[in-house]
Protein backbone atom coordinates (compact mmCIF):
# COMPACT_ATOMS: atom_id res chain seq x y z
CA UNK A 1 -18.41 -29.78 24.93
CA UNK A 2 -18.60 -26.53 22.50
CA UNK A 3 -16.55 -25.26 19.78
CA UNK A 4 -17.13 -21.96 18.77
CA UNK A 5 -15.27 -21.50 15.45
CA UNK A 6 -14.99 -17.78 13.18
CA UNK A 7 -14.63 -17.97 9.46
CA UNK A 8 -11.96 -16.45 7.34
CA UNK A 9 -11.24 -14.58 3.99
CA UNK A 10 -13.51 -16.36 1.24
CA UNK A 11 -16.40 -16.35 2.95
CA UNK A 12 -17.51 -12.96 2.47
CA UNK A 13 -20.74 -12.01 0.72
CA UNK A 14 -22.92 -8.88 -0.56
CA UNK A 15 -25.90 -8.78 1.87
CA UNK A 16 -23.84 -10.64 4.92
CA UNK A 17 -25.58 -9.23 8.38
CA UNK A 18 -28.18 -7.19 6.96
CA UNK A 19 -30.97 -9.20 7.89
CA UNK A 20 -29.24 -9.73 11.48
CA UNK A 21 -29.01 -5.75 11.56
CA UNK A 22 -32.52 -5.19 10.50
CA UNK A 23 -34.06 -7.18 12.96
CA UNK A 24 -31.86 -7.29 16.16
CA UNK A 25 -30.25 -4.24 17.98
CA UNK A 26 -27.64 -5.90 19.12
CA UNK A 27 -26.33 -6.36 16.04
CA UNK A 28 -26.88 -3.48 14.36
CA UNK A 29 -24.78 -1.64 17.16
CA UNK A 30 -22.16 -3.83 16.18
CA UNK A 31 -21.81 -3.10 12.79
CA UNK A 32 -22.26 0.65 13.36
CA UNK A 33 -19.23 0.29 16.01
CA UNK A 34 -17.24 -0.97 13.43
CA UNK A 35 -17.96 1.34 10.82
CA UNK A 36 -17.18 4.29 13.31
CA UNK A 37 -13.49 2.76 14.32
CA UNK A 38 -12.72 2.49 11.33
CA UNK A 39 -14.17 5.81 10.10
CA UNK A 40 -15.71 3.99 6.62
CA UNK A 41 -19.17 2.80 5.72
CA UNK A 42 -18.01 -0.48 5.35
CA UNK A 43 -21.90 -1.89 5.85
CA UNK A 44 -22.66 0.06 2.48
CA UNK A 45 -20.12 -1.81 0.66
CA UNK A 46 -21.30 -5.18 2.43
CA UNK A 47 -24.67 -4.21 1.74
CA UNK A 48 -25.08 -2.60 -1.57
CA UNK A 49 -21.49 -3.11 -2.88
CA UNK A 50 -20.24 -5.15 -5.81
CA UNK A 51 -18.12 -8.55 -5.22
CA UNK A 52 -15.35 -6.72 -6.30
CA UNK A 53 -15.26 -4.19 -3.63
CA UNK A 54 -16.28 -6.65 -0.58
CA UNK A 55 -13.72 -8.86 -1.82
CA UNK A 56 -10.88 -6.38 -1.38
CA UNK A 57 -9.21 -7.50 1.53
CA UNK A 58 -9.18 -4.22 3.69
CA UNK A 59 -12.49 -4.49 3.25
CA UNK A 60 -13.20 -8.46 3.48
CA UNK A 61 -11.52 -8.87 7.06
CA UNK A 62 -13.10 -6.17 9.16
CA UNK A 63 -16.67 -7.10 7.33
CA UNK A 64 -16.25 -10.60 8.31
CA UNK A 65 -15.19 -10.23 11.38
CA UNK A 66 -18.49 -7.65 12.44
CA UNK A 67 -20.83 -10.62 10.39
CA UNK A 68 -19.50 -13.00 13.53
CA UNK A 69 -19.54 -10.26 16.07
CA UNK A 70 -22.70 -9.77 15.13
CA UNK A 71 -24.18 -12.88 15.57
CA UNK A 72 -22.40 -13.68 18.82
CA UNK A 73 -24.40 -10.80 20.36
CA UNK A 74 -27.35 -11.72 19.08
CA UNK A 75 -26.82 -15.08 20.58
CA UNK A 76 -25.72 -13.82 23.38
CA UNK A 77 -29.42 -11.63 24.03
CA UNK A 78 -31.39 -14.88 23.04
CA UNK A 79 -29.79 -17.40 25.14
CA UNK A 80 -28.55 -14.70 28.32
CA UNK A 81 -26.11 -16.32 28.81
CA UNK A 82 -22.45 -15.24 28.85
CA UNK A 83 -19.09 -16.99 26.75
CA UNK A 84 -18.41 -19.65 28.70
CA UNK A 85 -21.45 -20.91 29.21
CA UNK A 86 -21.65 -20.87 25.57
CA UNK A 87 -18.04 -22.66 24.59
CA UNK A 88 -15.57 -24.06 25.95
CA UNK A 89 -13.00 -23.24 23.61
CA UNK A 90 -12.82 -20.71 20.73
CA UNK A 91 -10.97 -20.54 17.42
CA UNK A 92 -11.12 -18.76 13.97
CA UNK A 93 -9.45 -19.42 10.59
CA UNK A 94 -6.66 -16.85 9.58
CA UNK A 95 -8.65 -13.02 10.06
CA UNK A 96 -11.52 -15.41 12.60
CA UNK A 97 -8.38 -15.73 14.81
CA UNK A 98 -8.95 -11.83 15.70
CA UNK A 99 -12.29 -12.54 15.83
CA UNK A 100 -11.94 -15.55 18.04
CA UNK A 101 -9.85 -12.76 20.21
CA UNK A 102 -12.63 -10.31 20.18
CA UNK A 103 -15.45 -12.32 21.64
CA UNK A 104 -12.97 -13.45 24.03
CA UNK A 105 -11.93 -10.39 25.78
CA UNK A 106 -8.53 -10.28 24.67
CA UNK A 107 -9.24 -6.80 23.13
CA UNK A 108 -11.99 -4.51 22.21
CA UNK A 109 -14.14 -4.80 19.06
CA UNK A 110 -12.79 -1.02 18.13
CA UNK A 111 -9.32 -2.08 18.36
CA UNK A 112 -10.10 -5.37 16.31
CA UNK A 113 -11.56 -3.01 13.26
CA UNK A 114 -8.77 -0.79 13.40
CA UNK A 115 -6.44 -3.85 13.53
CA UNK A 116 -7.99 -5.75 10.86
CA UNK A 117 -8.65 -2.65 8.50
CA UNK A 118 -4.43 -2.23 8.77
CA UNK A 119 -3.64 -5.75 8.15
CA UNK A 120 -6.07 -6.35 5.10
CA UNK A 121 -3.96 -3.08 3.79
CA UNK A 122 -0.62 -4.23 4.93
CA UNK A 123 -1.00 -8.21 3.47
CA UNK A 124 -2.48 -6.70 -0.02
CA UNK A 125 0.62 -4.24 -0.05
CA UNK A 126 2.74 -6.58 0.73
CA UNK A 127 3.46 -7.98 -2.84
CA UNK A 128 2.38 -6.00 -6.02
CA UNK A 129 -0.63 -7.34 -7.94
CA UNK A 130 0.05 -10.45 -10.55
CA UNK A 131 3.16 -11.25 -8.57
CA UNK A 132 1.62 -13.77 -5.91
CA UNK A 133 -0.36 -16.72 -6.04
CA UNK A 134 -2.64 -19.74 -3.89
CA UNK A 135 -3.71 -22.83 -4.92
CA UNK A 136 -5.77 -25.58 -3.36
CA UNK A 137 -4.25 -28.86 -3.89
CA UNK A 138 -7.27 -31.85 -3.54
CA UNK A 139 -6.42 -35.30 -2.74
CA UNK A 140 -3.29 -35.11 -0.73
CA UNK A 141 -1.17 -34.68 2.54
CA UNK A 142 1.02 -32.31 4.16
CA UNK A 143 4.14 -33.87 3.74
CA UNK A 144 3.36 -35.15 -0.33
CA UNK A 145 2.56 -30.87 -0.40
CA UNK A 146 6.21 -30.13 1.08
CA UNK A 147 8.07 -32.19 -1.15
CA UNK A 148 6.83 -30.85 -4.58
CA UNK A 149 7.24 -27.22 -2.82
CA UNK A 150 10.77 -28.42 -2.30
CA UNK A 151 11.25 -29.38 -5.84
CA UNK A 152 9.81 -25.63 -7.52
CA UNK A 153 11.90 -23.44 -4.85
CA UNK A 154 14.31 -22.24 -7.96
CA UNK A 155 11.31 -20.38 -9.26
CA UNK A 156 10.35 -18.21 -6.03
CA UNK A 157 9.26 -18.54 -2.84
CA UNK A 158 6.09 -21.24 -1.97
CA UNK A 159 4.81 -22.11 1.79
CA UNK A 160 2.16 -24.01 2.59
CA UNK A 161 -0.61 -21.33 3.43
CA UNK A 162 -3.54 -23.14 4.65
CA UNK A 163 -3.36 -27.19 5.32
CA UNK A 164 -7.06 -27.04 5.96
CA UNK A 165 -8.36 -30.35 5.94
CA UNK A 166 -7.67 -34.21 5.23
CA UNK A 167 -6.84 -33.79 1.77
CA UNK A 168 -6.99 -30.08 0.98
CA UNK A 169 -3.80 -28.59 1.48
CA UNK A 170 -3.64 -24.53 0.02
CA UNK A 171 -0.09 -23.62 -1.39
CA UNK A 172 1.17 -20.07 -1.10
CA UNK A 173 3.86 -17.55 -2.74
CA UNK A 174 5.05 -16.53 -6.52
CA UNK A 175 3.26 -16.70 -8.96
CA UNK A 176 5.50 -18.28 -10.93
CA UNK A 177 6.67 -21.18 -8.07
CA UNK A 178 2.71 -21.52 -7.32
CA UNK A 179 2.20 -22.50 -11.16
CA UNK A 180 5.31 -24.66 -11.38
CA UNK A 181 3.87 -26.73 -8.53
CA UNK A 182 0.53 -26.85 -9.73
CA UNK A 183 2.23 -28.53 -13.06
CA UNK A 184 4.35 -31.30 -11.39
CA UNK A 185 1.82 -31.72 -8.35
CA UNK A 186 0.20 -34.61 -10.78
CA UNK A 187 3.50 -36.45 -10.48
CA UNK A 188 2.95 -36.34 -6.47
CA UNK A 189 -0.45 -38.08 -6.56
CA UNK A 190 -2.28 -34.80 -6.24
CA UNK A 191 -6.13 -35.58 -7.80
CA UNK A 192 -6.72 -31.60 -8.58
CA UNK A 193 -5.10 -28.48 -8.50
CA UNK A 194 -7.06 -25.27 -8.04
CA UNK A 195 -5.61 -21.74 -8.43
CA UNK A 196 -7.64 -19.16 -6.23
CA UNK A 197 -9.42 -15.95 -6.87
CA UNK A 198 -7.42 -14.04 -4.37
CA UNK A 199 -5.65 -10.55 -4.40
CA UNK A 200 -2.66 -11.51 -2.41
CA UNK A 201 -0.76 -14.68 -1.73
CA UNK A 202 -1.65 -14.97 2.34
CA UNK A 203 0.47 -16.81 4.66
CA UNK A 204 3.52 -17.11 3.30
CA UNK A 205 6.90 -15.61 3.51
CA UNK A 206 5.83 -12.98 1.49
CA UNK A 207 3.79 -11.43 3.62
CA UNK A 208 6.52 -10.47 5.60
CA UNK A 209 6.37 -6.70 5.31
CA UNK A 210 2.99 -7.17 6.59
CA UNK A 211 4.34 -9.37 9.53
CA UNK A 212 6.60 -5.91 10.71
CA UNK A 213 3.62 -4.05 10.11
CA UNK A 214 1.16 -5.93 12.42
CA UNK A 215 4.41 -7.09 15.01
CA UNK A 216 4.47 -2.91 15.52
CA UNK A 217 0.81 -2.24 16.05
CA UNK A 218 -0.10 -5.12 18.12
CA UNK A 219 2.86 -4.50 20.23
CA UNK A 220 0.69 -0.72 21.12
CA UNK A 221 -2.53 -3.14 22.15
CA UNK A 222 -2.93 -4.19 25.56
CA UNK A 223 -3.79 -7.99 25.42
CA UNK A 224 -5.87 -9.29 28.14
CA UNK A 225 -6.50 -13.31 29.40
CA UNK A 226 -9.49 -15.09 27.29
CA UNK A 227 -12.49 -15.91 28.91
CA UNK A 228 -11.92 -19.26 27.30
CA UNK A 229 -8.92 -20.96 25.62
CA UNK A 230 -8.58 -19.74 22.25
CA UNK A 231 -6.68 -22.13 19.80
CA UNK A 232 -3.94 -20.80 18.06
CA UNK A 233 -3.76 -21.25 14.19
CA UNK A 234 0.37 -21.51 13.89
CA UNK A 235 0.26 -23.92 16.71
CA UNK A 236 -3.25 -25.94 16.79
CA UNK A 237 -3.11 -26.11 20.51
CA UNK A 238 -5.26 -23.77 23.16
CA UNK A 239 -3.62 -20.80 24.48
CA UNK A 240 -4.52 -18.72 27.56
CA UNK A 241 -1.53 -16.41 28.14
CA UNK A 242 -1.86 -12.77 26.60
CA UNK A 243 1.69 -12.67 25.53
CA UNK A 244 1.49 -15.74 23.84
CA UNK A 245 -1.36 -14.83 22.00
CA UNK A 246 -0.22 -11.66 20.74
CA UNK A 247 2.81 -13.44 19.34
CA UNK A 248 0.28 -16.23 17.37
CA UNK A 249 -0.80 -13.14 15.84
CA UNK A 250 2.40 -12.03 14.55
CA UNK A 251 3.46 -15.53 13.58
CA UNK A 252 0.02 -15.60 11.84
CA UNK A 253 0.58 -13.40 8.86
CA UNK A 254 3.43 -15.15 7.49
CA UNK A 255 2.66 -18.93 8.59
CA UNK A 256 0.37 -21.68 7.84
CA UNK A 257 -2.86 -21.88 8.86
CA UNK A 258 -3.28 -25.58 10.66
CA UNK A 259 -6.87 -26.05 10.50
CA UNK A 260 -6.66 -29.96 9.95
CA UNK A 261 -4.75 -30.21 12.87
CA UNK A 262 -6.82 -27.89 14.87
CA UNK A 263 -9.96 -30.15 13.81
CA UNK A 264 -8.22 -33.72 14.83
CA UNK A 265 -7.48 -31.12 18.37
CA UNK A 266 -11.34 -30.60 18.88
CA UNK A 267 -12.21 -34.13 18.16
CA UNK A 268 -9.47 -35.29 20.74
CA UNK A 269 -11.69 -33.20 23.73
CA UNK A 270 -14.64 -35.37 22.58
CA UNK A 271 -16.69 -32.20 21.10
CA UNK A 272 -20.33 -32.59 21.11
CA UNK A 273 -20.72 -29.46 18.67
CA UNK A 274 -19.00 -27.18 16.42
CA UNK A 275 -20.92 -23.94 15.82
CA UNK A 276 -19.70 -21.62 13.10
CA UNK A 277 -20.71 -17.66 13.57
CA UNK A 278 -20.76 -15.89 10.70
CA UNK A 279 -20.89 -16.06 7.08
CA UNK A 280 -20.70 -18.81 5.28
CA UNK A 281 -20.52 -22.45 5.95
CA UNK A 282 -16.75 -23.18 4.86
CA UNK A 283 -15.97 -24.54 8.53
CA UNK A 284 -18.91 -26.51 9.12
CA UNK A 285 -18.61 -28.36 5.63
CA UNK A 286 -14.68 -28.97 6.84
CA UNK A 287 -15.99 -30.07 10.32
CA UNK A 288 -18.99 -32.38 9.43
CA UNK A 289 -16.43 -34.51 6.12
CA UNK A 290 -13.98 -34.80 9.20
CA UNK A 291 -15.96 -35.75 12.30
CA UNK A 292 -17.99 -38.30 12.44
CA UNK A 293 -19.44 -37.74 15.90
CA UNK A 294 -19.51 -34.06 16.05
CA UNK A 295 -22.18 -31.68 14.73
CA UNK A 296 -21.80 -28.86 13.02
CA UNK A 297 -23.89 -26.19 11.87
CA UNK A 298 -23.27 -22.29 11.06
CA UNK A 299 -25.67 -19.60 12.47
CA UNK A 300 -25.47 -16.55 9.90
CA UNK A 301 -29.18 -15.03 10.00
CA UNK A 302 -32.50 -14.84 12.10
CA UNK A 303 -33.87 -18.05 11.45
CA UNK A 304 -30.37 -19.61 12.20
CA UNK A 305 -30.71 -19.67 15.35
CA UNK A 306 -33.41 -22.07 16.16
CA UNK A 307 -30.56 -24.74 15.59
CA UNK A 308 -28.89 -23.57 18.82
């Protein structure tokens, strides 16, 4: 049994897919795709860009998502053999969902630039800079996370963005709410409290200007049926029907992204492997502290690939 799972925002990096581009065609069609729907060298800025620019998350989720596409073809040419051969189910953390969607069929890789170019814009204009916050809480649960967000709701909105792993839970919403929580979350058992380097507090109910945004121009995309399951972030269970997916996408921008639940989900099928496609290594290092009988790795460049 396969998992093929699709990194999110944070995992972005000057340099990502160069050496893919430079020595496979595949990939290099990819990222010149997506720089075309899009109408933007975005591989300059992931190339020869500063961390500020390939940060920006306009920029960060279409450049991700290419990184994975990327790789996926390559893989794809190496092995000849086709998705489900590959997987048998498919997932991605928060943007990775639309990636996840991508490889699956569910709509083009043009359409997935365009869409992820528009929501990168619509989730960083969704609350003005300095107004939003995130925060990774270490050393704690889900529920112990809920109740000290229940006890700073005076001071502004805060969701539960991201409950990633066993102990890592990611907080969401004003600044000031965010900061409050980090200052009692002691109280709650909580062993450290993080804020993040991020422009925008993501999946929360803040985002919901972005929600209306993304609810109108996915309504315009034809979805199609997965080649494979694809599991759903808002509901960490596999989904095959095209309406249904479109509407995880939607829910997506202003929910929480259940990644620890999504984990205990692939260890329930009795995985053999969790491959990560992309940049970075965030997933694997989530998958291999959680299962103990599961291996992970991440295939990101040329020589990657002898591990598969």
């Amino acid at each position: 049994m396969n998992f093929i799972v699709f990194p999110g925002q944070g995992s972005q990096k000057i340099g990502m897919g160069k050496e893919l581009s430079e020595n496979f065609v595949e990939a290099k069609n990819v990222f010149e795709e997506v720089n075309d729907a899009i109408n933007f060298n975005l591989t300059k800025i992931m190339w020869e860009g500063s961390d500020a620019e390939i940060s920006l998350t306009s920029n960060a989720q279409p450049a991700l998502m290419a990184c994975s596409v990327a790789v996926f073809r390559v893989l794809q040419k190496l092995t000849s053999k086709k998705l489900p051969d590959l997987a048998d189910y498919i997932c991605g953390h928060s943007l990775g969902e639309y990636t996840a969607m991508t490889i699956a069929e569910v709509f083009s890789l043009e359409e997935c630039s365009v869409l992820l170019r528009l929501r990168g814009n619509a989730m960083q204009e969704a609350v003005p800079i300095g107004k939003g916050a995130m925060a990774a809480f270490i050393g704690v649960d889900i529920d112990t996370t809920q109740k000290i967000l229940d006890n700073v709701q005076i001071h502004g909105i805060c969701d539960i963005g991201n409950d990633n792993a066993d102990g890592q839970v990611v907080i969401s919403g004003d600044k000031l709410a965010v900061e409050k929580a980090m200052e009692i979350s002691k109280n709650f058992g909580v062993k450290r409290a993080v804020i993040l380097p991020v422009s925008a507090p993501f999946h929360c109910r803040l985002m919901l200007p972005a929600q209306e945004i993304m609810k109108e121009a996915l309504e315009k995309i034809n979805f199609y049926s997965p080649l494979i399951p694809i599991v759903s972030n808002t509901t960490a269970e596999d989904e095959n029907d095209p309406d249904k997916l479109k509407k995880n996408l939607i829910d997506q921008v202003t929910g929480t992204v259940r990644w620890r639940e999504t984990m205990h989900f692939v260890n329930s099928l009795n995985t053999n492997r969790i491959i990560e496609l992309g940049s970075g290594k965030i997933l694997t290092g989530i998958a291999k502290r959680m299962l103990k009988n599961v291996t992970a790795f991440n295939i990101e460049k040329p020589s990657d690939f002898d591990q598969f």
